[in-house]
Structure formats: structure tokens, C-alpha cells
C-alpha atoms as a PDB file:
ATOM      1  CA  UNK A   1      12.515  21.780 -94.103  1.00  0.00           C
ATOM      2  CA  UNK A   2      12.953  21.244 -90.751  1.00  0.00           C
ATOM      3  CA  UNK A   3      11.606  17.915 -88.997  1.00  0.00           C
ATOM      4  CA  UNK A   4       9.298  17.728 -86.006  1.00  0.00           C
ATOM      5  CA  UNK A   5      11.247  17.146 -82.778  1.00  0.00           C
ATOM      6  CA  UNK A   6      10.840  13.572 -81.256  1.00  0.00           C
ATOM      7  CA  UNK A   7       9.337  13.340 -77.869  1.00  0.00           C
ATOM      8  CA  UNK A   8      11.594  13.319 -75.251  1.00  0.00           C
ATOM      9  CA  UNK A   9      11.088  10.212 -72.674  1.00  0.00           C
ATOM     10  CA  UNK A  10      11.939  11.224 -69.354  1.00  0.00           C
ATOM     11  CA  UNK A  11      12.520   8.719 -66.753  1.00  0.00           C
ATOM     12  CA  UNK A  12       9.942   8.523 -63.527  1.00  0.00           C
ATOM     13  CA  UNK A  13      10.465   7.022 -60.362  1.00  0.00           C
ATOM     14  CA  UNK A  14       7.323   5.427 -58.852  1.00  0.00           C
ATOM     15  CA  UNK A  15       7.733   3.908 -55.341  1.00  0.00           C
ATOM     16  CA  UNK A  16       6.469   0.365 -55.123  1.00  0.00           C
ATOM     17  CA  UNK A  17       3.479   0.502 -52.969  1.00  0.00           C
ATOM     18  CA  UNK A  18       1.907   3.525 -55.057  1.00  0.00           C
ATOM     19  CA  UNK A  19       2.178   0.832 -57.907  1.00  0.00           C
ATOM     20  CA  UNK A  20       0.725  -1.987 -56.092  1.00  0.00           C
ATOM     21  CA  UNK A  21      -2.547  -0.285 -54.866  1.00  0.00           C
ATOM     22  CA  UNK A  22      -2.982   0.985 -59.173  1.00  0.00           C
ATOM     23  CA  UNK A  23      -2.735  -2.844 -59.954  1.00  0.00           C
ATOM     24  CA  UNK A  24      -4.979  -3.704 -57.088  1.00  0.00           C
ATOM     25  CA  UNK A  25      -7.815  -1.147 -57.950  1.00  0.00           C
ATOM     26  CA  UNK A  26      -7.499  -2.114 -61.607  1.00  0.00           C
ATOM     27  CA  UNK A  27      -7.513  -5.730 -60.756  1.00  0.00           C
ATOM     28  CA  UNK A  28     -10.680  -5.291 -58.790  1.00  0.00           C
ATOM     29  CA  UNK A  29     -12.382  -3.039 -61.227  1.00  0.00           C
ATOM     30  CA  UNK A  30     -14.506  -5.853 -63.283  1.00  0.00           C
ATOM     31  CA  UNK A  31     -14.713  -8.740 -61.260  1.00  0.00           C
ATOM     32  CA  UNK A  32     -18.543  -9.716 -59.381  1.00  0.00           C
ATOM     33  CA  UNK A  33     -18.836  -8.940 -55.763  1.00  0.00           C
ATOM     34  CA  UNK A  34     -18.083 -12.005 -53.375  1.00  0.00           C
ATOM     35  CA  UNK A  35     -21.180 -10.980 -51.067  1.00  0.00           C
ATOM     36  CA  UNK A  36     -24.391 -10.823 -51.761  1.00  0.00           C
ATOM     37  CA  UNK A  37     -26.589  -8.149 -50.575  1.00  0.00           C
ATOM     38  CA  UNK A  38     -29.235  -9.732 -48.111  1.00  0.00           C
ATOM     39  CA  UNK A  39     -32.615  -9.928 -49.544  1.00  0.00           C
ATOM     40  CA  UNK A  40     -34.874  -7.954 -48.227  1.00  0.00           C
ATOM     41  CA  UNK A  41     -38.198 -10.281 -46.884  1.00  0.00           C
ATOM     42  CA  UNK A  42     -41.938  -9.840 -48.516  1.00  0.00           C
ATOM     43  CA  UNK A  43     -45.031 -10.170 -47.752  1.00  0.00           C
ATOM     44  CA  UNK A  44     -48.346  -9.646 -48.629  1.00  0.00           C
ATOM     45  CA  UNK A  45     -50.810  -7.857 -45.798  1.00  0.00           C
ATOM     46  CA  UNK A  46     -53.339 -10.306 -45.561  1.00  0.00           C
ATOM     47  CA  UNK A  47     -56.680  -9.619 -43.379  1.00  0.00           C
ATOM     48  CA  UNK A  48     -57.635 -12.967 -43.617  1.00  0.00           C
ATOM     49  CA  UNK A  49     -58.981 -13.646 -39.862  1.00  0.00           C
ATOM     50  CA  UNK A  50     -57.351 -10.709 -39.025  1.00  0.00           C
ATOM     51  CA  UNK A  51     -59.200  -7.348 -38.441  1.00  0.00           C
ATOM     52  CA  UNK A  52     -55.658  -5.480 -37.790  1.00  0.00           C
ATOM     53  CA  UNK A  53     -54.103  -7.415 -40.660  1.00  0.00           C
ATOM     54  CA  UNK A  54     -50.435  -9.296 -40.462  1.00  0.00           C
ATOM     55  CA  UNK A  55     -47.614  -9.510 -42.545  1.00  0.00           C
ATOM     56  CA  UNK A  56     -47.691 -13.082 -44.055  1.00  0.00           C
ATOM     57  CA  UNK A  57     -45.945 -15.216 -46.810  1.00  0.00           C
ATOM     58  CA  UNK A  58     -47.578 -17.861 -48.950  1.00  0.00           C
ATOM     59  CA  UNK A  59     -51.177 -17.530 -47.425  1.00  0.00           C
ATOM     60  CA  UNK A  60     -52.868 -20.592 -48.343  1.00  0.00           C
ATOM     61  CA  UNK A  61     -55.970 -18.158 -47.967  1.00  0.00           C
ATOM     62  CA  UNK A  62     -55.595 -14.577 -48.654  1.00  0.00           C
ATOM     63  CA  UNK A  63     -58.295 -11.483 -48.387  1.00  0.00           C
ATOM     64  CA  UNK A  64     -57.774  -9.364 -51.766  1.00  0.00           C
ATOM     65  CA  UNK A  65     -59.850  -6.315 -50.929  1.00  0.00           C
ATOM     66  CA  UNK A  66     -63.509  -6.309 -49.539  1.00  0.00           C
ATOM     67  CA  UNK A  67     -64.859  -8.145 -52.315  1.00  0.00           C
ATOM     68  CA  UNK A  68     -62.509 -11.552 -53.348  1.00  0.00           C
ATOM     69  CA  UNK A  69     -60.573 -13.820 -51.540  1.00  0.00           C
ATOM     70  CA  UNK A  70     -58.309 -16.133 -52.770  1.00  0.00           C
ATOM     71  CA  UNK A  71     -58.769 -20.118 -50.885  1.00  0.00           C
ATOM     72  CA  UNK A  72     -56.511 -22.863 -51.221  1.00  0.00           C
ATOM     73  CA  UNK A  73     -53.358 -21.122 -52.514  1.00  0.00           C
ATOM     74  CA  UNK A  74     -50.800 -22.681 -53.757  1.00  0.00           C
ATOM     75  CA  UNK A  75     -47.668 -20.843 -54.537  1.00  0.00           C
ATOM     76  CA  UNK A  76     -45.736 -21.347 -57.447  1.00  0.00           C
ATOM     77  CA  UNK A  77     -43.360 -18.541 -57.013  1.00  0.00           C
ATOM     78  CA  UNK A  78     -42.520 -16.131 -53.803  1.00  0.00           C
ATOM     79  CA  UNK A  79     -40.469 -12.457 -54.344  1.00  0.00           C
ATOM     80  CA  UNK A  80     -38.270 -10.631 -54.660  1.00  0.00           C
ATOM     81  CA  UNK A  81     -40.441  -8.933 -57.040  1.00  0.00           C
ATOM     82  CA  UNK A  82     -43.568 -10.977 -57.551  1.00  0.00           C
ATOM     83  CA  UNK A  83     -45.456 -13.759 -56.560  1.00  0.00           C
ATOM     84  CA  UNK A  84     -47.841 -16.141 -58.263  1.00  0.00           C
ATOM     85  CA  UNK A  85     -49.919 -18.764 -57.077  1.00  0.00           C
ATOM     86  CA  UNK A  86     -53.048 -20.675 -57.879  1.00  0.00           C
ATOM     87  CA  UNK A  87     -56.342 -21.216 -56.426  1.00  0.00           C
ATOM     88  CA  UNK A  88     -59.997 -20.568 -56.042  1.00  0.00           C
ATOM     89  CA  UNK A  89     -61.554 -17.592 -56.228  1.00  0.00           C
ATOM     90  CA  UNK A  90     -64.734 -15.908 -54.460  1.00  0.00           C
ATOM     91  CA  UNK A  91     -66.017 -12.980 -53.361  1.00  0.00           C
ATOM     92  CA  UNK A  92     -69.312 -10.987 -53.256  1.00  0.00           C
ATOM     93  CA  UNK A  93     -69.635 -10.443 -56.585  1.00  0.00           C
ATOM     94  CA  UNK A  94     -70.622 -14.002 -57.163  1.00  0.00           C
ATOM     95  CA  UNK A  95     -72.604 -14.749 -54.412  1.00  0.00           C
ATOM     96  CA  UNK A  96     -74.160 -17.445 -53.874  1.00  0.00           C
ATOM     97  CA  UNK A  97     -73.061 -19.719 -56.445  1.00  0.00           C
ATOM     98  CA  UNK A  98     -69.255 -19.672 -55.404  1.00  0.00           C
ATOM     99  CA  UNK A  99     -69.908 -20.100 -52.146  1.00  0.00           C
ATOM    100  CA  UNK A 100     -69.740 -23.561 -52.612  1.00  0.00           C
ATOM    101  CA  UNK A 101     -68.142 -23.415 -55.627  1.00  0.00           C
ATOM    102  CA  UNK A 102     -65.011 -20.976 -56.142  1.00  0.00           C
ATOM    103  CA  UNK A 103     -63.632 -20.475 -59.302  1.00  0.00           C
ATOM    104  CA  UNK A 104     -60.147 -22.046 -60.076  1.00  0.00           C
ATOM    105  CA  UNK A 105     -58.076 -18.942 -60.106  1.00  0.00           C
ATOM    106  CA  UNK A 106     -54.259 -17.575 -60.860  1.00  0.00           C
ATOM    107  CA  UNK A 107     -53.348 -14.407 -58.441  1.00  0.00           C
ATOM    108  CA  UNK A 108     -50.729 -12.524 -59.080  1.00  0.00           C
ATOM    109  CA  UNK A 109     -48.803 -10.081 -56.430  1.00  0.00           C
ATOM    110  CA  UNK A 110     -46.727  -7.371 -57.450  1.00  0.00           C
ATOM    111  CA  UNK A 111     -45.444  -3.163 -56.665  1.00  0.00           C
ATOM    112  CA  UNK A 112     -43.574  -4.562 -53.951  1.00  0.00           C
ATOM    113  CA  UNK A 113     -43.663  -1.330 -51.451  1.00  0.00           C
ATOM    114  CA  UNK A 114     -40.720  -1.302 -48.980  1.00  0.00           C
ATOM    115  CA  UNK A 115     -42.206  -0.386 -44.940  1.00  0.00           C
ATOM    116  CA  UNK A 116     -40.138  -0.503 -42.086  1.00  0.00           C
ATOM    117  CA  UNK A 117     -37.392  -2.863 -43.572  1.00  0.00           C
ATOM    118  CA  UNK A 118     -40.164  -5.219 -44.925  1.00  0.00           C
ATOM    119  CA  UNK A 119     -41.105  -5.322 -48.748  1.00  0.00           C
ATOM    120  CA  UNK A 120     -45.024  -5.287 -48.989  1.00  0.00           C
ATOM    121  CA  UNK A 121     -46.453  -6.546 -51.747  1.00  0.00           C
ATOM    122  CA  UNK A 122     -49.471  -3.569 -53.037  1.00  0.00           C
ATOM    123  CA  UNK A 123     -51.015  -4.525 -56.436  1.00  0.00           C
ATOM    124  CA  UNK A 124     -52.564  -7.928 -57.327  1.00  0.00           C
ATOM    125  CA  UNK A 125     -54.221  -9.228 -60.946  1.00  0.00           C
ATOM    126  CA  UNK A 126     -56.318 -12.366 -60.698  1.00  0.00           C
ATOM    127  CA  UNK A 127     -57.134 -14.720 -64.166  1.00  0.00           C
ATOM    128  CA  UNK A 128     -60.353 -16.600 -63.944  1.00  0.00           C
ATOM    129  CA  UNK A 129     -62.574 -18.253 -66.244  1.00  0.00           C
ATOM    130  CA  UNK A 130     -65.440 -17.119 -64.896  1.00  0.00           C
ATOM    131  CA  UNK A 131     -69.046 -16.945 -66.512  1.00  0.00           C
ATOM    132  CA  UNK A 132     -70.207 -13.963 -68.786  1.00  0.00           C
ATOM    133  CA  UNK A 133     -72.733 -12.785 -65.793  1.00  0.00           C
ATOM    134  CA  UNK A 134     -69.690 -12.222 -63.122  1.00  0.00           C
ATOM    135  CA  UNK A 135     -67.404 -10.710 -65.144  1.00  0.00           C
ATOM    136  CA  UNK A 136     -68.621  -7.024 -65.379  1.00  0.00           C
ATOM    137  CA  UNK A 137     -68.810  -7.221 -61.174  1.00  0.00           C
ATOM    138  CA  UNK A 138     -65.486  -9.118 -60.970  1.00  0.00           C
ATOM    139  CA  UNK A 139     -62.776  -7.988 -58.917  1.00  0.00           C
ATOM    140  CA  UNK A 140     -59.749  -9.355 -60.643  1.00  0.00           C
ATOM    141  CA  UNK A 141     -57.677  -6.071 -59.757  1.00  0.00           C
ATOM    142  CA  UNK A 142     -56.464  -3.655 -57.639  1.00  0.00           C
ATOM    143  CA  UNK A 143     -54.380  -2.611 -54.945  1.00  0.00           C
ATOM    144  CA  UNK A 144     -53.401  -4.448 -51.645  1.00  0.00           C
ATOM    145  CA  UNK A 145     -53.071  -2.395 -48.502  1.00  0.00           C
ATOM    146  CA  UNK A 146     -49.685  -2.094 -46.780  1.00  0.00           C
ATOM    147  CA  UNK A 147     -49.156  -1.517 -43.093  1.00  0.00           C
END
């Protein structure tokens, strides 16, 4: 019985620069990028004393929709994604007693919407412990406009 042929090894010439770019791209294949991307800035439209609206980060007072605001804010955290900060809530729902009295209150911002090189924030969830007479009119959710 015959026996398989061996492979035969022929020799190859590879210039020296060809072999330095193959180390370099394999080299450079798994390691982390030395730049970070810029982060792109958010905010959160806020109509707060503004009929137009403006762009605005950390509002210490921020309009929800037509029916809560948000007072005293502060922020615990601010983007990329989401922010959360705490506060007191009104809004007409609960008129007249939190007029005086606002509800302590957690917002939350989120869906950040990119416009014109800005990131907008456009959804928001409140948590309140309000009383069982509110709660049905409540407006603890929803979507915040963006320019």
C-alpha cells in the first residue's frame, strides 16, 4: 500500500513592511479606543415661564404637560440616558389642596429623542404617595414635548 504524500513546504518571500502593517492591524484588533466619543448634551423642554419653551438641564422647576409640574427639583442623576430627581408635585388634578401643599415626588426622564445635535428627553414617570381621591386624575405619565 502506498503512503499519502507529505506536504510539500515551499518557501515565501514576504517583504518587511507588508509584515509590519499584518502585526500592526492584529495588534490593534482588541485593544479599547484611546478617544472617547463626545457626549452628546440633553435636555428636557421645559415650558416653565416659557410660552415658546427652552432647552434646559436640571430645572429646579419643570412643566410636565398641562396638568403637573414638578417644584423644587433636585437632581440626583443627569443623562446620557435618563434622569432622576426629586421633588414636589402639583398640578390641576389636585387643586386646591396642593397648592400649598405639593406632594413629595420622584420624576423620572427618559426616550431621550436626538433634534438638531441635542438629545431631548420625551417620556417622564412620576412616584407619589398621593391620597386615594387624586390618584384616578393623577398625571404621573406621559410624554414630554421636544422642539
Amino acid at each position: 500500500m502506498r503512503q499519502p504524500a507529505l506536504p510539500m513546504r515551499v518557501p515565501v518571500r514576504v517583504p518587511v513592511r507588508v509584515c509590519a502593517t499584518v502585526v500592526m492591524l492584529v495588534a490593534g484588533c482588541g485593544s479599547a479606543p484611546t478617544e472617547t466619543a463626545a457626549e452628546t448634551p440633553v435636555y428636557v423642554l421645559n415650558f416653565r415661564d416659557s410660552e415658546r419653551g427652552r432647552a434646559d438641564q436640571r430645572p429646579a422647576n419643570l412643566v410636565l404637560s398641562e396638568f403637573s409640574t414638578m417644584s423644587e427639583v433636585t437632581w440626583r442623576t443627569w443623562g446620557p440616558t435618563r434622569a432622576t430627581g426629586a421633588g414636589k408635585l402639583s398640578g390641576t388634578w389636585c387643586l386646591p389642596e396642593c397648592a400649598d401643599a405639593p406632594y413629595d415626588a420622584t420624576v423620572t426622564l427618559s426616550s431621550v429623542t436626538p433634534v438638531k445635535g441635542k438629545g431631548y428627553f420625551g417620556r417622564y414617570t412620576v412616584t407619589a404617595d398621593l391620597p386615594v381621591r387624586h390618584r384616578p386624575e393623577a398625571d404621573l405619565s406621559g410624554a414630554l414635548p421636544t422642539p
